[in-house]
C-alpha atoms as a PDB file:
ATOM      1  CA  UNK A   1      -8.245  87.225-133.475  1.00  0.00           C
ATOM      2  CA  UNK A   2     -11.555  85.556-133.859  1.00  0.00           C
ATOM      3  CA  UNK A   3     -12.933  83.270-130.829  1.00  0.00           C
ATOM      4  CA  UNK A   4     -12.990  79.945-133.014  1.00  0.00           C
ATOM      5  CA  UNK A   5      -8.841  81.086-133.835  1.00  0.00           C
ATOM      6  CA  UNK A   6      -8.065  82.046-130.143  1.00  0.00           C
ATOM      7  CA  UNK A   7     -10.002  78.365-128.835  1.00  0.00           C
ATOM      8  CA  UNK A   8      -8.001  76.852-131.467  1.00  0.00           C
ATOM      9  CA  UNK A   9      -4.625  78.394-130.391  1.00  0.00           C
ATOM     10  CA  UNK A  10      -5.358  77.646-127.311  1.00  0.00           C
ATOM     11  CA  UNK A  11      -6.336  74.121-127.245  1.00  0.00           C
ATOM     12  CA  UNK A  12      -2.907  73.201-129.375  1.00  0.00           C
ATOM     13  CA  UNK A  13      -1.012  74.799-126.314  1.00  0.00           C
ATOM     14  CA  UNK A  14      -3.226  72.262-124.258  1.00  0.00           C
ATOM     15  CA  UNK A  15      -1.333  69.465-126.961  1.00  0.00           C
ATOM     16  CA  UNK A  16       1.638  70.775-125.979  1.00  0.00           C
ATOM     17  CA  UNK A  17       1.760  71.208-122.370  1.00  0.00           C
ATOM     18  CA  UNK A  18      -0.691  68.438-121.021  1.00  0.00           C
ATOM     19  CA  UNK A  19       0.577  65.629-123.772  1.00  0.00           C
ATOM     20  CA  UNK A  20       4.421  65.494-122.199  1.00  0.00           C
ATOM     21  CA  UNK A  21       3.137  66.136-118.236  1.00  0.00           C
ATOM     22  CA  UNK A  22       0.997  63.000-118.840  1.00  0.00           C
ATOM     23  CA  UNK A  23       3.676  61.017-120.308  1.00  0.00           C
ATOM     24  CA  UNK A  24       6.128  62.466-117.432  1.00  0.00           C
ATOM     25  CA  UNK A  25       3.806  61.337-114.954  1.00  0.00           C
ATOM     26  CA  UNK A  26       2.788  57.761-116.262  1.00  0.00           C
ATOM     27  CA  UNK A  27       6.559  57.001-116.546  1.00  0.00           C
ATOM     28  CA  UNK A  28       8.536  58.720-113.519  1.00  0.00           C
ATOM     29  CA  UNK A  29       5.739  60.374-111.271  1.00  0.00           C
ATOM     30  CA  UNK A  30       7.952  60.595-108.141  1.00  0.00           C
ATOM     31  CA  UNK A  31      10.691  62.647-109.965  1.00  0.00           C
ATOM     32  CA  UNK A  32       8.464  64.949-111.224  1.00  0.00           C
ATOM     33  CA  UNK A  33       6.140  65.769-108.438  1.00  0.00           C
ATOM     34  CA  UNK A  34       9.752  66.532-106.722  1.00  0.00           C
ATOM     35  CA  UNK A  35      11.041  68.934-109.559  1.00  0.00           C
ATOM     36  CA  UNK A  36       7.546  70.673-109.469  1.00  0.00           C
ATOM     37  CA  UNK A  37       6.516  69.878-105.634  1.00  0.00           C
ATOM     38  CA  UNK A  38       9.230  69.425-104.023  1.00  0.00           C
ATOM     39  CA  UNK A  39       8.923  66.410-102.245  1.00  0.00           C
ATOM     40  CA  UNK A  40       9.148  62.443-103.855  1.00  0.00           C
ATOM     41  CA  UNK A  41       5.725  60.291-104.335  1.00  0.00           C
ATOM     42  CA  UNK A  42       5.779  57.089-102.549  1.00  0.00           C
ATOM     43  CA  UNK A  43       3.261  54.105-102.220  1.00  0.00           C
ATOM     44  CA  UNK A  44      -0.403  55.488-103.133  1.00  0.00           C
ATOM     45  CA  UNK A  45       0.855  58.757-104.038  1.00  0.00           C
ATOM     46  CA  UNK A  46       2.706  57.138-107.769  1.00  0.00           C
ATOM     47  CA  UNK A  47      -1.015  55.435-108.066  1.00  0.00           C
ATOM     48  CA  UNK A  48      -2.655  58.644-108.174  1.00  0.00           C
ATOM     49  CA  UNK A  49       0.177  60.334-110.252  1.00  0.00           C
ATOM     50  CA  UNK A  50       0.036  57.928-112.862  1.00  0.00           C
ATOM     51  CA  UNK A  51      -4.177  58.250-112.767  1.00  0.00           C
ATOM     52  CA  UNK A  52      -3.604  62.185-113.428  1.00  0.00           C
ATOM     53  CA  UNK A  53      -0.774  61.427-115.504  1.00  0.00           C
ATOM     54  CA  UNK A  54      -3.530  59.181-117.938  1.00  0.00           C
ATOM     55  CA  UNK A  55      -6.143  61.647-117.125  1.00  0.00           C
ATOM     56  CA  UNK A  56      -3.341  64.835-118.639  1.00  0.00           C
ATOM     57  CA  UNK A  57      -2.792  62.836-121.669  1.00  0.00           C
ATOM     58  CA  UNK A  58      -6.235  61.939-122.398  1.00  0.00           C
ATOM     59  CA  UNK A  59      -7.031  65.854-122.081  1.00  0.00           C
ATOM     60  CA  UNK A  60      -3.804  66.735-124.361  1.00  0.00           C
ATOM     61  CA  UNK A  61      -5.254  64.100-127.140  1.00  0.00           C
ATOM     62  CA  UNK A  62      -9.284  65.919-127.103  1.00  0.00           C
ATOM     63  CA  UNK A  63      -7.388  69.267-127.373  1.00  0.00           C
ATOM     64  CA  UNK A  64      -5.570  67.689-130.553  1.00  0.00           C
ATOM     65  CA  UNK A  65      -8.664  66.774-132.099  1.00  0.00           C
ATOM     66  CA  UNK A  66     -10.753  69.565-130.945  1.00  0.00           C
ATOM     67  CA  UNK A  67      -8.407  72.168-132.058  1.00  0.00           C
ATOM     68  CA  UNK A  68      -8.906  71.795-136.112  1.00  0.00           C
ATOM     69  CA  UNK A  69     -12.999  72.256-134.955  1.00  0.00           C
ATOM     70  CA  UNK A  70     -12.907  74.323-131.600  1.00  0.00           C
ATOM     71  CA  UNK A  71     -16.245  75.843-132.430  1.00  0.00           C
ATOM     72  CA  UNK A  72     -18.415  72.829-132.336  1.00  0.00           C
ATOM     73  CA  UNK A  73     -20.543  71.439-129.801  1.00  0.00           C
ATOM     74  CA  UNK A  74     -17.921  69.016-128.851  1.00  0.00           C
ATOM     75  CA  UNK A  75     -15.159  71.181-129.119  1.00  0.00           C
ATOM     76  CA  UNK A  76     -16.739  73.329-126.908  1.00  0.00           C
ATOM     77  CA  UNK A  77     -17.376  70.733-124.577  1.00  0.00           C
ATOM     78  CA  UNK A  78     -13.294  69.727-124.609  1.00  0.00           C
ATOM     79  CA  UNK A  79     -12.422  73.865-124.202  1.00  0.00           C
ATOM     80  CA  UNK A  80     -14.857  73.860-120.995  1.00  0.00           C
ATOM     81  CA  UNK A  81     -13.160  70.714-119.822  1.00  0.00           C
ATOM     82  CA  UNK A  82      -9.623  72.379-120.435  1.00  0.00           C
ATOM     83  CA  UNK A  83     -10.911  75.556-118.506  1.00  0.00           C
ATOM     84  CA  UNK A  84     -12.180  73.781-115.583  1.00  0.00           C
ATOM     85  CA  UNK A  85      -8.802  71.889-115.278  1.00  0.00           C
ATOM     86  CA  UNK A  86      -6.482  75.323-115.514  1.00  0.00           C
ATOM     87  CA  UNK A  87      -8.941  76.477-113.071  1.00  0.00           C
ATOM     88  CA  UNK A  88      -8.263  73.715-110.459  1.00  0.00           C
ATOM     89  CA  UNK A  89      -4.542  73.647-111.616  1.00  0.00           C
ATOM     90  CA  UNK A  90      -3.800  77.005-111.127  1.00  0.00           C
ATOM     91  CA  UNK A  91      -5.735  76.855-107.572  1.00  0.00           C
ATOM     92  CA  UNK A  92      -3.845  73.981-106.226  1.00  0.00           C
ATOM     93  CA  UNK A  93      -0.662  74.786-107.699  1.00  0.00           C
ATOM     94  CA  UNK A  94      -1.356  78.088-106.276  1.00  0.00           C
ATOM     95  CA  UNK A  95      -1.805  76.948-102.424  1.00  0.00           C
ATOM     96  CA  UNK A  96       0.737  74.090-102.493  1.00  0.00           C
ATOM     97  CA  UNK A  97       0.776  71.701-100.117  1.00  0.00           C
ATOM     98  CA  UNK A  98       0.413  72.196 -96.461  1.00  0.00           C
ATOM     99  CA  UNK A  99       3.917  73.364 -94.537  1.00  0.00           C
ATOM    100  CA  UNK A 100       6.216  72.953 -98.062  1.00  0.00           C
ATOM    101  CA  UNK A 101       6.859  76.544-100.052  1.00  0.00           C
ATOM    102  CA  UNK A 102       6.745  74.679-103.323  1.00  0.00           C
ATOM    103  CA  UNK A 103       8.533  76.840-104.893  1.00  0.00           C
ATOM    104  CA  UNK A 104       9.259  79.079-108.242  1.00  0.00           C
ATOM    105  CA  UNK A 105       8.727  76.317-110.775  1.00  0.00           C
ATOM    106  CA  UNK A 106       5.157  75.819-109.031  1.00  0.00           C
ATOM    107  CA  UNK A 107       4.026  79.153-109.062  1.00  0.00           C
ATOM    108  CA  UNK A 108       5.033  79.678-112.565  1.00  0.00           C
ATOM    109  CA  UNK A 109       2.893  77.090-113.264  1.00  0.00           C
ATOM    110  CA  UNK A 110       0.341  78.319-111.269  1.00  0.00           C
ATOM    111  CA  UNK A 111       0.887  81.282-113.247  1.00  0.00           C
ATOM    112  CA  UNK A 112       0.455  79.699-116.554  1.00  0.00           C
ATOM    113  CA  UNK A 113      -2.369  77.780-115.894  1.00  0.00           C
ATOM    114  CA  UNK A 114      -3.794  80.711-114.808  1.00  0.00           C
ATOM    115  CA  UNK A 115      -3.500  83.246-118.093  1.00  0.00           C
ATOM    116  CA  UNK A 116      -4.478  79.772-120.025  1.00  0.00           C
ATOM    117  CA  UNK A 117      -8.242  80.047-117.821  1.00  0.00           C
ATOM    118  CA  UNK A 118      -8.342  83.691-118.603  1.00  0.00           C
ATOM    119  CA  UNK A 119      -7.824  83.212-122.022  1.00  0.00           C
ATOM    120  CA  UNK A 120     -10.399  80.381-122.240  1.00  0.00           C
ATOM    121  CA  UNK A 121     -12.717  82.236-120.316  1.00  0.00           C
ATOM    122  CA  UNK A 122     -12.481  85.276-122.937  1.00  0.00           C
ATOM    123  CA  UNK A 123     -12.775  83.287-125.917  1.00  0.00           C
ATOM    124  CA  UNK A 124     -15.729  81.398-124.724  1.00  0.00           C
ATOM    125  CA  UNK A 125     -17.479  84.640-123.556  1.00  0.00           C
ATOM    126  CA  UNK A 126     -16.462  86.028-127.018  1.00  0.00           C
ATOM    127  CA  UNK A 127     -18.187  82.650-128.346  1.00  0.00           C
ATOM    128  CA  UNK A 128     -21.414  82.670-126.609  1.00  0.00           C
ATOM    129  CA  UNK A 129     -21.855  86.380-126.677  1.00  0.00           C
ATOM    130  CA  UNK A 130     -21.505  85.868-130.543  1.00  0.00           C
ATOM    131  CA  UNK A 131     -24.196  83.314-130.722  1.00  0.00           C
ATOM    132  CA  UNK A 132     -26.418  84.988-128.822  1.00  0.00           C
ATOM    133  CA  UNK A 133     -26.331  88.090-131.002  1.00  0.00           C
ATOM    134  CA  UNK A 134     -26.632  85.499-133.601  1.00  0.00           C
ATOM    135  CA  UNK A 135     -29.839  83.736-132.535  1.00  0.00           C
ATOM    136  CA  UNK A 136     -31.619  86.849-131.418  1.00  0.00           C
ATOM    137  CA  UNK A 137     -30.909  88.228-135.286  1.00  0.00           C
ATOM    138  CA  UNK A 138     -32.428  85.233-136.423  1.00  0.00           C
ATOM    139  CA  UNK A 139     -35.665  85.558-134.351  1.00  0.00           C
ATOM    140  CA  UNK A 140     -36.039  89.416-135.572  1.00  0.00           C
ATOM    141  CA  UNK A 141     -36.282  88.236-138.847  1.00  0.00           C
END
C-alpha cells in the first residue's frame, strides 16, 4: 500500500473514531468519561470534556477533508496533528488516573490509539523518506 493510500486510510478511521467521541462528549461527557474512566465528571471536569469533546470533532472533520489529499502540505500537517494526539491518547489512556484501574475498555483504547501512532508514524516515514529520494534525484540531474 502506498504512503499517500495508508495516510488516507488512516485519516478516514480518524472520521470515524474521533467524529462520534466528540459528539459523545459535547452531549453527555459525564457518562462517557464513566464508561471509559470509570468515574462521573462533575463541575469543571464536563467544561473540559465538552472543550476536548469540540477539540475531537474538529480533528475528525480535518481528517475528512484531508483524507481525499493526505499527501499535501496541509494534509500532512492534519496527519502530524492526528499522530501527536494518538500519541498523547494512548499515553494517558495508558497511565489512567491516579489510584482508579480504569479498566479493559481504557486500555483497549490505549491500545488502539496506539497501533493508529505506529501506523502514522510508518506512513509518514514512508512519505518523507520518499521525498527525500525524490529531491536528491532531482539535484543529480
Amino acid at each position: 500500500m502506498t504512503e499517500s493510500r495508508s495516510l488516507s486510510y488512516l485519516l478516514g478511521i480518524g472520521v470515524a473514531l474521533e467524529v462520534p467521541v466528540g459528539l459523545g462528549l459535547l452531549a453527555v461527557p459525564s457518562p462517557l468519561a464513566s464508561l471509559l474512566l470509570g468515574a462521573p465528571l462533575s463541575g469543571t471536569g464536563m467544561v473540559v470534556a465538552r472543550l476536548a469533546g469540540g477539540g475531537l470533532l474538529a480533528l475528525g472533520i480535518a481528517c475528512w477533508f484531508a483524507r481525499s489529499t493526505p499527501i499535501t502540505r496541509a494534509g500532512l500537517g492534519v496527519a502530524g496533528a492526528f499522530l501527536i494526539y494518538n500519541v498523547v491518547a494512548c499515553v494517558t489512556l495508558a497511565i489512567g488516573p491516579p489510584g482508579s484501574g480504569s479498566g479493559a475498555l481504557a486500555l483497549g483504547a490505549a491500545i488502539l490509539h496506539g497501533l493508529l501512532a505506529v501506523g502514522l508514524s510508518g506512513a509518514l516515514i514512508a512519505r518523507n523518506q520518499r521525498s527525500e529520494q525524490h529531491d536528491s534525484m532531482e539535484s543529480l540531474q
